[in-house]
Protein backbone atom coordinates (compact mmCIF):
# COMPACT_ATOMS: atom_id res chain seq x y z
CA UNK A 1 116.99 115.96 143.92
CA UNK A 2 118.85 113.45 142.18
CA UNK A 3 121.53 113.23 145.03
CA UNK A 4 118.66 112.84 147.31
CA UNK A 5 117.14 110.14 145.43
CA UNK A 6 120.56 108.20 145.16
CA UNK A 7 121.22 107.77 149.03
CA UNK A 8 117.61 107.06 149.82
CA UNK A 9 117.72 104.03 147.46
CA UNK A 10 121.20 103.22 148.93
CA UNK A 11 119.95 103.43 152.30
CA UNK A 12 116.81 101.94 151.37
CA UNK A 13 118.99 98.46 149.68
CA UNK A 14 121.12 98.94 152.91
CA UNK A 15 118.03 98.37 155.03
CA UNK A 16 117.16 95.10 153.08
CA UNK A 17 120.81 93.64 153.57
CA UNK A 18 121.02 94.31 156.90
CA UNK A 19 117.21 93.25 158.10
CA UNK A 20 117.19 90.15 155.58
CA UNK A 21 116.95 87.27 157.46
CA UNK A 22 119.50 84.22 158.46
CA UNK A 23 116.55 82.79 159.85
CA UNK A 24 116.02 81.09 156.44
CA UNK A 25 119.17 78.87 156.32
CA UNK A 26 118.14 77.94 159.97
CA UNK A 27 117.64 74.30 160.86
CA UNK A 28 113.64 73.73 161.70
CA UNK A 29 113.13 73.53 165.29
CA UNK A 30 110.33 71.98 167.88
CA UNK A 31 109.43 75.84 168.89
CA UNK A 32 108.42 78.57 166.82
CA UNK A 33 110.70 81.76 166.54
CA UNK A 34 109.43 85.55 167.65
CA UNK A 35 110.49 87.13 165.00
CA UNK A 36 109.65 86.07 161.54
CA UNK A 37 109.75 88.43 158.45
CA UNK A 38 107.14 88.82 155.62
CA UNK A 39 107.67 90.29 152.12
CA UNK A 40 104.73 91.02 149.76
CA UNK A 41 103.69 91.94 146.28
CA UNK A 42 100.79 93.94 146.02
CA UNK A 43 98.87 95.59 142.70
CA UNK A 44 97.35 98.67 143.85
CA UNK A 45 93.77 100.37 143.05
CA UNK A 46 94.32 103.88 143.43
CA UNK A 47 91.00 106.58 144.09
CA UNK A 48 92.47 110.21 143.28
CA UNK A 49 90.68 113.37 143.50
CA UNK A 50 92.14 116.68 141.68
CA UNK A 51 91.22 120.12 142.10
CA UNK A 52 88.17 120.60 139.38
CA UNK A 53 88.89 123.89 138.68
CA UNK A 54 92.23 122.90 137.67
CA UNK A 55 91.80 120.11 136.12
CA UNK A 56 89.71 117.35 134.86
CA UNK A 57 89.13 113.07 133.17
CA UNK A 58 91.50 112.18 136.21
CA UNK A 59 91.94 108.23 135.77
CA UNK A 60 94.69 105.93 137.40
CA UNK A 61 97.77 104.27 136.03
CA UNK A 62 99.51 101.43 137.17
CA UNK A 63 100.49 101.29 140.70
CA UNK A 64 102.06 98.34 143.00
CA UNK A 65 103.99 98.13 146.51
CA UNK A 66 106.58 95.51 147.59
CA UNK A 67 107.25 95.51 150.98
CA UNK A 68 109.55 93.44 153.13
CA UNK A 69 108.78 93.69 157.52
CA UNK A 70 110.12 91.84 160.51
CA UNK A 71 107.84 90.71 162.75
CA UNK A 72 107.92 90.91 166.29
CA UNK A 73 105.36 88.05 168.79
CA UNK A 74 104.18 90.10 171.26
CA UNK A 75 102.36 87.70 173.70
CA UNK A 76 102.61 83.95 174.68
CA UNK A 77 98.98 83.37 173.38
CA UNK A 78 100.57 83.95 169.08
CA UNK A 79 97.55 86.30 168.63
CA UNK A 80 99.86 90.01 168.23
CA UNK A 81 102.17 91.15 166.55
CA UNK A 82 104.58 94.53 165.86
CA UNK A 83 105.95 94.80 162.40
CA UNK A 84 108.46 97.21 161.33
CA UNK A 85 110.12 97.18 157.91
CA UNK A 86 110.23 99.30 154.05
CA UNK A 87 108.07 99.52 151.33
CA UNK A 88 108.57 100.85 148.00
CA UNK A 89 105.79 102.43 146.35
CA UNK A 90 104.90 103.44 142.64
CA UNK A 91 101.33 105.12 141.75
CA UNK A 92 100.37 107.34 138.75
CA UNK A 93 97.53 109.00 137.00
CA UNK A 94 96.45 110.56 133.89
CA UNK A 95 94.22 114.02 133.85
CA UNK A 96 94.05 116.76 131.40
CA UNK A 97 94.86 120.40 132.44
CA UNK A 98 96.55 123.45 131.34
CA UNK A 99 100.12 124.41 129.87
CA UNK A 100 101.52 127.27 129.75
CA UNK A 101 104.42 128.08 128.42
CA UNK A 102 107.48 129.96 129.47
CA UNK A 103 106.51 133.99 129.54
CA UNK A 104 103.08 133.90 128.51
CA UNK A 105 99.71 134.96 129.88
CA UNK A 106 98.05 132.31 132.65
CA UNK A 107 94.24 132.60 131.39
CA UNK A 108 91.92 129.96 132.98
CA UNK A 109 89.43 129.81 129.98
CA UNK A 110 88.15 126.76 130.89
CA UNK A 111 90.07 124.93 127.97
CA UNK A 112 92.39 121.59 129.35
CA UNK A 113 94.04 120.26 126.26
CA UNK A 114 96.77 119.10 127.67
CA UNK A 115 97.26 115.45 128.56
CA UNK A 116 99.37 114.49 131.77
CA UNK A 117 100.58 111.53 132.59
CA UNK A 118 102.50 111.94 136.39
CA UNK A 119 104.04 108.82 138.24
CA UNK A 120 105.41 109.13 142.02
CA UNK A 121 107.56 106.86 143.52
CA UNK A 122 107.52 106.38 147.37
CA UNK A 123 109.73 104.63 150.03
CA UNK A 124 107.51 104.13 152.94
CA UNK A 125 108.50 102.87 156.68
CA UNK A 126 105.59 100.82 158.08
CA UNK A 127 104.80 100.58 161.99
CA UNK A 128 102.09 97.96 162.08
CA UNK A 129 99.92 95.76 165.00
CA UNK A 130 99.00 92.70 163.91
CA UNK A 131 96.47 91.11 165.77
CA UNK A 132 95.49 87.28 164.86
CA UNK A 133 91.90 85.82 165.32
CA UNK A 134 93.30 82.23 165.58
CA UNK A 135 96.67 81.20 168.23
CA UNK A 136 98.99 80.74 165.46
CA UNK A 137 101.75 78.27 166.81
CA UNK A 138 98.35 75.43 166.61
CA UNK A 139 96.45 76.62 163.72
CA UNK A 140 97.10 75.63 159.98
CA UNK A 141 95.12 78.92 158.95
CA UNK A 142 94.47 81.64 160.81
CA UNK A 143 92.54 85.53 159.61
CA UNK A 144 94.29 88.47 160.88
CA UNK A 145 93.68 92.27 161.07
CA UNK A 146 96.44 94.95 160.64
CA UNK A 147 96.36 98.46 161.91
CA UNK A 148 99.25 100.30 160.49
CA UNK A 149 101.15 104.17 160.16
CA UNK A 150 103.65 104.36 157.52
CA UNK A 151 106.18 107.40 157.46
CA UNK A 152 106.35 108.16 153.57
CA UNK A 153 108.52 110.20 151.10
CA UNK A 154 108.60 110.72 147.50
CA UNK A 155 112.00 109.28 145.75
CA UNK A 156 111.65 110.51 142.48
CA UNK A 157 108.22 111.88 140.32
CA UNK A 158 108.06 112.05 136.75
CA UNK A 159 105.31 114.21 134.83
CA UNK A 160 104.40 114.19 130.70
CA UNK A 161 102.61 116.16 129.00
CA UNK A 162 100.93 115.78 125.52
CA UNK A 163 99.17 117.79 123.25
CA UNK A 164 96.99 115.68 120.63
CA UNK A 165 99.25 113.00 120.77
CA UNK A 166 102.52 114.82 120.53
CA UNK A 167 104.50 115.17 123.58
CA UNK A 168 105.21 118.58 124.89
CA UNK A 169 107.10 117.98 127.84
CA UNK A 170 108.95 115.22 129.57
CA UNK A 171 110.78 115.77 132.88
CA UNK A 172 111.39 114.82 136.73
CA UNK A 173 108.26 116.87 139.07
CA UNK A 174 108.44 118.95 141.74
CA UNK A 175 105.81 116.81 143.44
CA UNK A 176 105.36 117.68 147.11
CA UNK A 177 103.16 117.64 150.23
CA UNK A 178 100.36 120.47 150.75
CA UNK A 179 101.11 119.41 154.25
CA UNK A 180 104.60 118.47 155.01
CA UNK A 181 105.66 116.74 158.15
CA UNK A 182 109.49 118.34 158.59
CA UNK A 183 109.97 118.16 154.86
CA UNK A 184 107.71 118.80 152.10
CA UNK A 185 108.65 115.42 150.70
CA UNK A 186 107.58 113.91 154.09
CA UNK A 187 103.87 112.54 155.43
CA UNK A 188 102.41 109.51 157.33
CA UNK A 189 99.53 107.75 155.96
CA UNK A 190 97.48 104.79 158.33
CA UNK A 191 96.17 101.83 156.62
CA UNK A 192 93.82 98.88 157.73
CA UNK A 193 94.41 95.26 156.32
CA UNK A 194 92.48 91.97 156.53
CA UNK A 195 94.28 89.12 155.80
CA UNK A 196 94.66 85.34 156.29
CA UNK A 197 97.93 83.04 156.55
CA UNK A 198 98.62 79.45 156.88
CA UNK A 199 101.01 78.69 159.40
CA UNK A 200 103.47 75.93 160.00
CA UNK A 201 102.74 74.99 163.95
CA UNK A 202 105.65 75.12 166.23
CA UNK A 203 108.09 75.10 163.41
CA UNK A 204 110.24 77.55 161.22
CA UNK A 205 108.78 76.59 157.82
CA UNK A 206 107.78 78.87 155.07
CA UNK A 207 103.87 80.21 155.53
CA UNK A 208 102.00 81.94 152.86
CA UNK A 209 99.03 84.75 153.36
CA UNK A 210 97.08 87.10 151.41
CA UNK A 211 95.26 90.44 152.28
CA UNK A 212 93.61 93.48 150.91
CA UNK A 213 94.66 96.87 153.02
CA UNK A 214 92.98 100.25 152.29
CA UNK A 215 95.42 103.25 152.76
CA UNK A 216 94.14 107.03 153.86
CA UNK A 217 96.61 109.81 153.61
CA UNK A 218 96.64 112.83 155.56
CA UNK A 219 97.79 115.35 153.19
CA UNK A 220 96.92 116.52 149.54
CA UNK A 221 100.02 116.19 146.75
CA UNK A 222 100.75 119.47 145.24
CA UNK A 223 102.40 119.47 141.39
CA UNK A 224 103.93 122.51 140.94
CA UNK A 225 105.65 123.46 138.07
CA UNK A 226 106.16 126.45 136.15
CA UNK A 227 103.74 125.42 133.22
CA UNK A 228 101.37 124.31 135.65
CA UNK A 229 98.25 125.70 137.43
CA UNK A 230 99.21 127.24 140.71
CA UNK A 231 96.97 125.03 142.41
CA UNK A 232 97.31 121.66 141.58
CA UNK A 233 96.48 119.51 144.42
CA UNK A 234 95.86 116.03 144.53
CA UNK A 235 94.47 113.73 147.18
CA UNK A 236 95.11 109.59 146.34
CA UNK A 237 93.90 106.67 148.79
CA UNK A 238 94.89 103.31 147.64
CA UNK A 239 93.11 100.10 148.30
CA UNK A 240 96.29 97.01 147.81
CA UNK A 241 95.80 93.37 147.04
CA UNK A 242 98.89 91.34 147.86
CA UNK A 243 100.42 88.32 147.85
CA UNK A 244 102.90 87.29 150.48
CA UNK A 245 105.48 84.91 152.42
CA UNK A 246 106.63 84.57 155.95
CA UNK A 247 109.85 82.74 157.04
């Protein structure tokens, strides 16, 4: 796990220096590029639902995406846009549940005493359509809608566990997809933004924009552990807030 987790970063950092742009040391011109590229902060709102039997008191932790795209025009008119690009992708929660402990009886009595804290760390390869209310090479501001799919897979997971205050267990997860697509590490999710940019008219110049996106995922998470439940499943949409410039 930890090999895989070392070339996906590499690869991932390889993706940035090869897709970062030159556009930005480029002299401003009288006509406005095709491709631009757009990186963005984003503090997430996460809304997780856990298998009640299982567990219970599931509450989020803090969660955040940064994502750099490049941005393809699609049409004369500056009204749609393809974006392709990476995102990286860190979400938690807290719940209480059982422990058991290596070579003793699993009894479901009912009594979660156990505290666990479990962050998941994604890299995730958006495919999104842009499409602009307002012809953006002669508008100053312009509202947008994106309809996206992103490709995602876990990097690395790490799960706690506490017992009154006194930690019982710290370690990397197992964390997986109830339904993988050709890996159990592997899933898409689709998303739907609203946003609004300003835009420098017929020129190269920086732009700024802010939107809120709402993600749904298609598939459960499943923690499985030896000192875990055998069921565990989780299912996590995430509603994002970001921040963002375009060059």
């Amino acid at each position: 796990m930890k090999h895989f987790t070392n070339r996906t970063c590499i690869l991932f950092f390889l993706f940035i220096g090869i897709v970062f742009p030159f556009y930005i040391n480029a002299q401003t011109t009288t006509k406005a590029r095709s491709v631009r590229t757009r990186i963005m902060i984003a503090p997430v709102i996460s809304f997780y639902k856990i298998n009640k039997n299982h567990a219970s008191g599931v509450a989020q932790r803090m969660s955040g995406i940064i994502s750099m795209k490049e941005e393809f025009r699609l049409n004369s008119s500056h009204t749609m846009f393809l974006s392709i690009g990476a995102e990286y992708f860190i979400h938690g929660l807290k719940f209480s549940s059982y422990y058991f402990k290596p070579d003793s009886l699993q009894l479901y009595d009912g009594e979660m005493k156990y505290a666990y804290n479990l962050y998941m760390h994604e890299l995730d390869i958006p495919i999104q359509l842009r499409i602009s209310f307002k012809k953006e090479n002669n508008s100053i501001f312009a509202p947008y809608l994106v309809m996206g799919y992103h490709l995602r897979t876990f990097l690395l997971s790490n799960v706690k566990v506490k017992q009154e205050g006194e930690q019982v267990i710290k370690k990397e997860s197992d964390i997986r997809f109830k339904n993988p697509l050709f890996s159990n590490k592997l899933n898409p999710f689709v998303s739907l933004s609203l946003g609004i940019q300003t835009n420098k008219p017929n020129t190269n110049k920086l732009g700024y924009f802010a939107e809120i996106g709402f993600r749904f995922g298609f598939s459960p998470y499943l923690l499985k552990e030896t000192f875990t439940p055998s069921s565990l499943y989780l299912n996590g949409n995430h509603l994002s807030v970001g921040l963002g410039i375009k060059f």
